[in-house]
Protein backbone atom coordinates (compact mmCIF):
# COMPACT_ATOMS: atom_id res chain seq x y z
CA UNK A 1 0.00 0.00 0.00
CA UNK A 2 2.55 2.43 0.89
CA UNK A 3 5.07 1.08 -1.65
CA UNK A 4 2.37 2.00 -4.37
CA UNK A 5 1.20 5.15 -2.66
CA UNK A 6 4.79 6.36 -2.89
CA UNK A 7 5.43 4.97 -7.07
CA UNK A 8 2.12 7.40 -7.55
CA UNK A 9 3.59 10.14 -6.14
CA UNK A 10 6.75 10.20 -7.91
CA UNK A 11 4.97 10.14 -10.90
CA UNK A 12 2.70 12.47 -10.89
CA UNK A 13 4.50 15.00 -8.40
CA UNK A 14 4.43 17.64 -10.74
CA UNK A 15 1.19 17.32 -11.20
CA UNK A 16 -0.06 17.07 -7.81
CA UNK A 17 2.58 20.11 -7.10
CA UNK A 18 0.73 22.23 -10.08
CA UNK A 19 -2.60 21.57 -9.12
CA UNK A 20 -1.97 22.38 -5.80
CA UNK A 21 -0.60 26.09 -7.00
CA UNK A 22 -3.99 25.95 -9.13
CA UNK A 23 -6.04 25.68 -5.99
CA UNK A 24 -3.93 28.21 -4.35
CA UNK A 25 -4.80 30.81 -6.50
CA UNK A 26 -8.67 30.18 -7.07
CA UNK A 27 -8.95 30.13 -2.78
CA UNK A 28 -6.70 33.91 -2.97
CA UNK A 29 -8.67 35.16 -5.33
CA UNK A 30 -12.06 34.59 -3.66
CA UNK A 31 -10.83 36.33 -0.33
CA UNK A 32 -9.42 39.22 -2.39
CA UNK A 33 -12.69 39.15 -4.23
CA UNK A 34 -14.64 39.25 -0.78
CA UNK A 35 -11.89 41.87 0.47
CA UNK A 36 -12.11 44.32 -2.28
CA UNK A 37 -15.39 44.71 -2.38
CA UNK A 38 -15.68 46.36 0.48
CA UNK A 39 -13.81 49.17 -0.94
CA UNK A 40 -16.16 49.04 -4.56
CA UNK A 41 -13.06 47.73 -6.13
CA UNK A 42 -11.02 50.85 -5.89
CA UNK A 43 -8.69 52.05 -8.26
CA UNK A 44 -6.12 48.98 -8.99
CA UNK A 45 -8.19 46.54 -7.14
CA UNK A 46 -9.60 44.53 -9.67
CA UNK A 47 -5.95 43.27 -11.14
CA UNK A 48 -5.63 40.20 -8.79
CA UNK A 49 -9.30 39.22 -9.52
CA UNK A 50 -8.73 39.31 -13.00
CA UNK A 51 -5.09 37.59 -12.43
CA UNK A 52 -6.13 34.70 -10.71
CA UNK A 53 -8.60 32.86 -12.99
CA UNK A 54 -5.73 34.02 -15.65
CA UNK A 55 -3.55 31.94 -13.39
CA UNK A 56 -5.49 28.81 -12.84
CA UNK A 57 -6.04 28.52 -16.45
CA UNK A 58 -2.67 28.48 -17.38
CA UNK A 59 -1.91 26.36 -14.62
CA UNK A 60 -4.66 24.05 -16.18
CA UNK A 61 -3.29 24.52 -19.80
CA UNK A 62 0.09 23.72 -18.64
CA UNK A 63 -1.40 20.05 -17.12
CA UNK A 64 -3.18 19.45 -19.85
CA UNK A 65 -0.79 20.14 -22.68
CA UNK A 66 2.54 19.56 -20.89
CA UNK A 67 4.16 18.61 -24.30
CA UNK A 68 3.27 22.22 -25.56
CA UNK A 69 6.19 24.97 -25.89
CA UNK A 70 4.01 27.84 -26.44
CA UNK A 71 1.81 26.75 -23.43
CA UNK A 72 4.82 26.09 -21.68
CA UNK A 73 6.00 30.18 -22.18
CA UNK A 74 2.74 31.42 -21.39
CA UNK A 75 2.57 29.49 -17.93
CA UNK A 76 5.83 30.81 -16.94
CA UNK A 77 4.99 34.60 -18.50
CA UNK A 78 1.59 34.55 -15.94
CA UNK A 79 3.38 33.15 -13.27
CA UNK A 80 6.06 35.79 -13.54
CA UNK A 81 3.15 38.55 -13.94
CA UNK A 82 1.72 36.69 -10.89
CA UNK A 83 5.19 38.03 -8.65
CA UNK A 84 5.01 41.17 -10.02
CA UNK A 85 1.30 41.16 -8.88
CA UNK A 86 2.54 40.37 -5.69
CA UNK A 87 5.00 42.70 -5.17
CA UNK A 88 2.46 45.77 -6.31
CA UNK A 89 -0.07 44.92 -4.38
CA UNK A 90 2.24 44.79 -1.34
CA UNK A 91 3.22 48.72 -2.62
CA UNK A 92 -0.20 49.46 -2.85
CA UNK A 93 -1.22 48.75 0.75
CA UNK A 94 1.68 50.26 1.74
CA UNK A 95 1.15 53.77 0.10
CA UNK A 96 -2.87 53.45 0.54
CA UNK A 97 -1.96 52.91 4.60
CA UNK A 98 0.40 56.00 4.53
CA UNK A 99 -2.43 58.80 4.18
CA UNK A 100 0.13 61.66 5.16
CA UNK A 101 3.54 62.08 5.29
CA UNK A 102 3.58 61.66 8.97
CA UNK A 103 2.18 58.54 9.34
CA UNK A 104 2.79 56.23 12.20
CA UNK A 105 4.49 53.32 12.18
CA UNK A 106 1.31 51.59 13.71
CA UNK A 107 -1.19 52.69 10.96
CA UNK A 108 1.13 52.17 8.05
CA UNK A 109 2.10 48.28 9.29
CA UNK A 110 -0.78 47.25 11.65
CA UNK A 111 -3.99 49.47 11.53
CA UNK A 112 -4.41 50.00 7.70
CA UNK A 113 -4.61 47.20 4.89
CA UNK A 114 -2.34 43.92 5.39
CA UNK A 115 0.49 44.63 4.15
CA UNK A 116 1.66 41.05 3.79
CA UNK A 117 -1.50 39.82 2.08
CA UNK A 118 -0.32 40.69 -1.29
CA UNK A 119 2.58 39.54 -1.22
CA UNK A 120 0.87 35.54 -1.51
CA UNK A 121 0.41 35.88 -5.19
CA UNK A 122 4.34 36.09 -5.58
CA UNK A 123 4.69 33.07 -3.11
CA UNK A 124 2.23 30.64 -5.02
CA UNK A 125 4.12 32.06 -8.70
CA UNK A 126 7.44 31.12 -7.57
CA UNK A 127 6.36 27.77 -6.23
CA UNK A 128 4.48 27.14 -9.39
CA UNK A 129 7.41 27.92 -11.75
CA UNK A 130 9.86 25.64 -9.57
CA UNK A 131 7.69 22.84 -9.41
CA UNK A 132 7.50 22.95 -12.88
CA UNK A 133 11.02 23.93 -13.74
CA UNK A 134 13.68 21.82 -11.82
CA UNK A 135 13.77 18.40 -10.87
CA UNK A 136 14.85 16.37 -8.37
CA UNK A 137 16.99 17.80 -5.10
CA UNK A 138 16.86 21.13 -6.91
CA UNK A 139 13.73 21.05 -6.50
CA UNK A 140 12.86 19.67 -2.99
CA UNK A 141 15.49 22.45 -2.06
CA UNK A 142 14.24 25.51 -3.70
CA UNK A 143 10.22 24.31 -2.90
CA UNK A 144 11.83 24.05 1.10
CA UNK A 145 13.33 27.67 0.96
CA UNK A 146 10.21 29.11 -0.40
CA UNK A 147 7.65 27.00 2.21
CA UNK A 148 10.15 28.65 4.90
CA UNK A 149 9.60 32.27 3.24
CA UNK A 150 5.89 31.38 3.22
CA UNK A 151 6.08 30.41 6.62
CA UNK A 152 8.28 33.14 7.54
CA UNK A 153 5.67 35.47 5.93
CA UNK A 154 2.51 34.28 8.09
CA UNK A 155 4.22 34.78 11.06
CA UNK A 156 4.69 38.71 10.22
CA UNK A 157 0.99 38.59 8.87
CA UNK A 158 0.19 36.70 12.50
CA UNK A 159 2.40 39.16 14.38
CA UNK A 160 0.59 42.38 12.65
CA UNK A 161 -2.79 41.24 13.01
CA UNK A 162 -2.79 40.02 16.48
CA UNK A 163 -0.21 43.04 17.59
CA UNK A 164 -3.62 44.95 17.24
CA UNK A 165 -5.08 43.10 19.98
CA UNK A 166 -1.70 43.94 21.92
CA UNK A 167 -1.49 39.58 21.99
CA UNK A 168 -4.00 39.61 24.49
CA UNK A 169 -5.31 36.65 25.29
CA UNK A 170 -1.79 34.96 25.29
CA UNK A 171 -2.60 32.08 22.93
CA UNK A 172 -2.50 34.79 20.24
CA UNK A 173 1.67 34.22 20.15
CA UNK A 174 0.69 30.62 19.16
CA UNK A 175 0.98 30.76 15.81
CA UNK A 176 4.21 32.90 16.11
CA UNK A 177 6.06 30.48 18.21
CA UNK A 178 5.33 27.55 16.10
CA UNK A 179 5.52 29.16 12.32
CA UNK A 180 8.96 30.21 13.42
CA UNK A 181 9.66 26.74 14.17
CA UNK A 182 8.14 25.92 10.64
CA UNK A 183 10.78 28.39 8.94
CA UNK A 184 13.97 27.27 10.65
CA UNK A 185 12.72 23.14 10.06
CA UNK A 186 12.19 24.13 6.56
CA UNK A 187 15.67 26.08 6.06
CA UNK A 188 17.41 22.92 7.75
CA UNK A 189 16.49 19.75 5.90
CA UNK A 190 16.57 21.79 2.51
CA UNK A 191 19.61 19.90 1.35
CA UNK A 192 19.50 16.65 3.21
CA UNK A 193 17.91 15.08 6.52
CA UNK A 194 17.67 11.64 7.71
CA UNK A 195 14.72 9.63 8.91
CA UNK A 196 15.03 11.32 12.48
CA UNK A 197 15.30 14.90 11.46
CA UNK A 198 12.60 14.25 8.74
CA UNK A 199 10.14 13.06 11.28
CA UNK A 200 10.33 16.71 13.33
CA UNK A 201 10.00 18.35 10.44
CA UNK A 202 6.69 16.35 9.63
CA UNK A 203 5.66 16.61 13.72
CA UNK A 204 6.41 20.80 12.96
CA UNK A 205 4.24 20.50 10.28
CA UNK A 206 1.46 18.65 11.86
CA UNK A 207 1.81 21.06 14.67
CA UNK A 208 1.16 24.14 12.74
CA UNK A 209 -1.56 22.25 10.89
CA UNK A 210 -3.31 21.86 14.02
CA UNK A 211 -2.51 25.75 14.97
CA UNK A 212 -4.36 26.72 11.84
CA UNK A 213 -7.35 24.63 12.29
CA UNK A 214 -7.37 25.92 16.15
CA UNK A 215 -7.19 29.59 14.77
CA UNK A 216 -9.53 28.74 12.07
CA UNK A 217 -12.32 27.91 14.79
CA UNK A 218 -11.20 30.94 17.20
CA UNK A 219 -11.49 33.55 14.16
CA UNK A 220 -14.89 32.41 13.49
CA UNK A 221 -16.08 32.42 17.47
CA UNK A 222 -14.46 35.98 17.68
CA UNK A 223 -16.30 37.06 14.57
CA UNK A 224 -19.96 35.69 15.89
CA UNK A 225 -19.23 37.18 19.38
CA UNK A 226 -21.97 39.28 20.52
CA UNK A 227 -24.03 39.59 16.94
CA UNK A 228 -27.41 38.39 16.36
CA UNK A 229 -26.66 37.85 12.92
CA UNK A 230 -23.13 37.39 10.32
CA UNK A 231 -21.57 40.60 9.67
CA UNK A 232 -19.11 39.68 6.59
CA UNK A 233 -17.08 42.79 7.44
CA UNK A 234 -16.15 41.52 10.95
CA UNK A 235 -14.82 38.20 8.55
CA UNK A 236 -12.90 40.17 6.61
CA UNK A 237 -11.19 42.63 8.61
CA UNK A 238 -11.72 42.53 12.55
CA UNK A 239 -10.50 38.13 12.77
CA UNK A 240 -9.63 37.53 8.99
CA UNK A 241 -11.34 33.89 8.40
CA UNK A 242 -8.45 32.53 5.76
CA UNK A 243 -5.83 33.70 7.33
CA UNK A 244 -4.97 30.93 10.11
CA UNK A 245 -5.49 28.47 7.46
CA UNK A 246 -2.26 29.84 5.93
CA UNK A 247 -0.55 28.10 8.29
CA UNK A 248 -2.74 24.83 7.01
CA UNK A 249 -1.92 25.48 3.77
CA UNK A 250 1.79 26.08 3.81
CA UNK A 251 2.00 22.49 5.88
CA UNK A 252 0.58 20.82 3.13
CA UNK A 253 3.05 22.59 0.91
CA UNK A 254 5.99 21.49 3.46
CA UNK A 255 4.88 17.98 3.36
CA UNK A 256 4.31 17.45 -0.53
CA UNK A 257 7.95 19.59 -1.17
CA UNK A 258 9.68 16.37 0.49
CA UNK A 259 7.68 13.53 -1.61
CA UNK A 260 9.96 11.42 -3.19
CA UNK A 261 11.05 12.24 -6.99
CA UNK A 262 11.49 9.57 -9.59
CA UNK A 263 14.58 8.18 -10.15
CA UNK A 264 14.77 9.68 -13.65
CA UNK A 265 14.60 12.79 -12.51
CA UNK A 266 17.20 12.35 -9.51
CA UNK A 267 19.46 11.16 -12.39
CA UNK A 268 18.51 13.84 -14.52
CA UNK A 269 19.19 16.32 -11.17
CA UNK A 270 22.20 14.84 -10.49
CA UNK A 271 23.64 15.51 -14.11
CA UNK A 272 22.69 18.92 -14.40
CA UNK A 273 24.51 19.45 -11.07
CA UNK A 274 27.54 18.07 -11.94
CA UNK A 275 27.66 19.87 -15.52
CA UNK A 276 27.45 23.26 -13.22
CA UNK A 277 30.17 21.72 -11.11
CA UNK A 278 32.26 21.06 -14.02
CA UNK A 279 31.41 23.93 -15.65
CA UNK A 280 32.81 26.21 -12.81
């Protein structure tokens, strides 16, 4: 069972990597859609909604016609419009937070827009062009580093949102303490790990799984308290409902970078390596 649960996997990693990305994207784009709209879709605010179907088509062309070259340039050209996406929108909330010159620090990080929200549709680009472009340890490594900068970014998004509360109750530094531990797992069985240091790196994982389900439920409680009714605005910007399942999300991510590749592609890994070796 296990034998042939693992033979699947190495065969259709890329795949299950892709599709992954695909679903990524479709989830961001309905809580920017449900974000935005509060503001009448102001100004820029309509690019990631219009990016991320954009985005999960390609990612679907690209499955579907992997033989392709031209679909093959115009998955990577929308996945590199998909970090510069990113990147603006994280310049957007920044300048949209600082109102006046003299802003404080507080409104233009903590009070105003999240500043680290955007920033996801650079996250889910990257990982979709490496899955897609290296193979092998190349791969495992590069999809580790960028779980740990995922990771790395949900504990800022964790440490803005709940600095508003001024981490009060306590259990608000939860998901700080353990998506650190996420980041410096990730960064340290990027290269190689044996079956020891692989199985706290899966416990981390599990752990911050279980953090984002916890967070999930406490979001929603705090977002009920007190009303006699769902206010969608409370969702969105009071307890953010996705946002603790970032942390579910990015374990997922963590566990599927370390599936096993083929041995084709370690070969083919391996050979590419030593050419650079060589080479140098």
């Amino acid at each position: 069972m296990i034998d042939r649960l693992n033979k699947s996997t190495t065969t259709y990693k890329t795949s299950l990597l892709l599709g992954t990305m695909g679903f990524n994207f479709l989830l961001t784009g309905v809580d920017v859609l449900m974000a935005h709209s509060q503001n009448n879709f102001f100004r820029w605010e309509l690019i990631p909604l219009v990016f991320s179907p954009l985005a999960v088509l390609a990612i679907l062309a690209r499955l579907i016609f992997r033989s392709n070259t031209v679909v093959k340039r115009v998955f990577q050209t929308v996945m590199w419009v998909g970090v510069l996406v990113g990147v603006a929108g994280t310049f957007f909330h920044l300048t949209g937070n600082a109102t006046s010159s003299s802003e404080s620090f507080y409104r233009l990080l903590i009070e105003g827009s999240p500043v680290a929200a955007p920033i996801a549709f650079a996250g889910i680009s990257s990982y979709a062009l490496v899955s897609e472009h290296y193979r092998g340890t190349a791969r495992r490594s590069k999809l580790l580093i960028l779980v740990g900068l995922g990771f790395l970014g949900a504990v800022v998004a964790a440490f803005l949102d709940h600095a508003r509360l001024g981490f009060i109750p306590s259990y608000t530094l939860i998901p700080i303490v353990s998506g650190t531990l996420a980041v410096m797992s990730c960064f340290y069985i990027k290269n190689q790990a044996d079956c020891m240091e692989t199985n706290i790196y899966l416990s981390i994982l599990l752990l911050n799984l279980l953090v984002g389900i916890l967070g999930f439920g406490f979001h929603v409680l705090g977002d009920l308290a007190g009303t006699q009714s769902i206010i969608w605005a409370r969702f969105l910007y009071r307890n953010p409902l996705l946002g603790p399942l970032l942390f579910c999300n990015l374990s997922l991510l963590g566990g599927l970078s370390i599936l096993p590749e083929s041995a084709v592609m370690l070969e083919e890994s391996r050979r590419k390596e030593s050419m650079v070796v060589s080479s140098t």
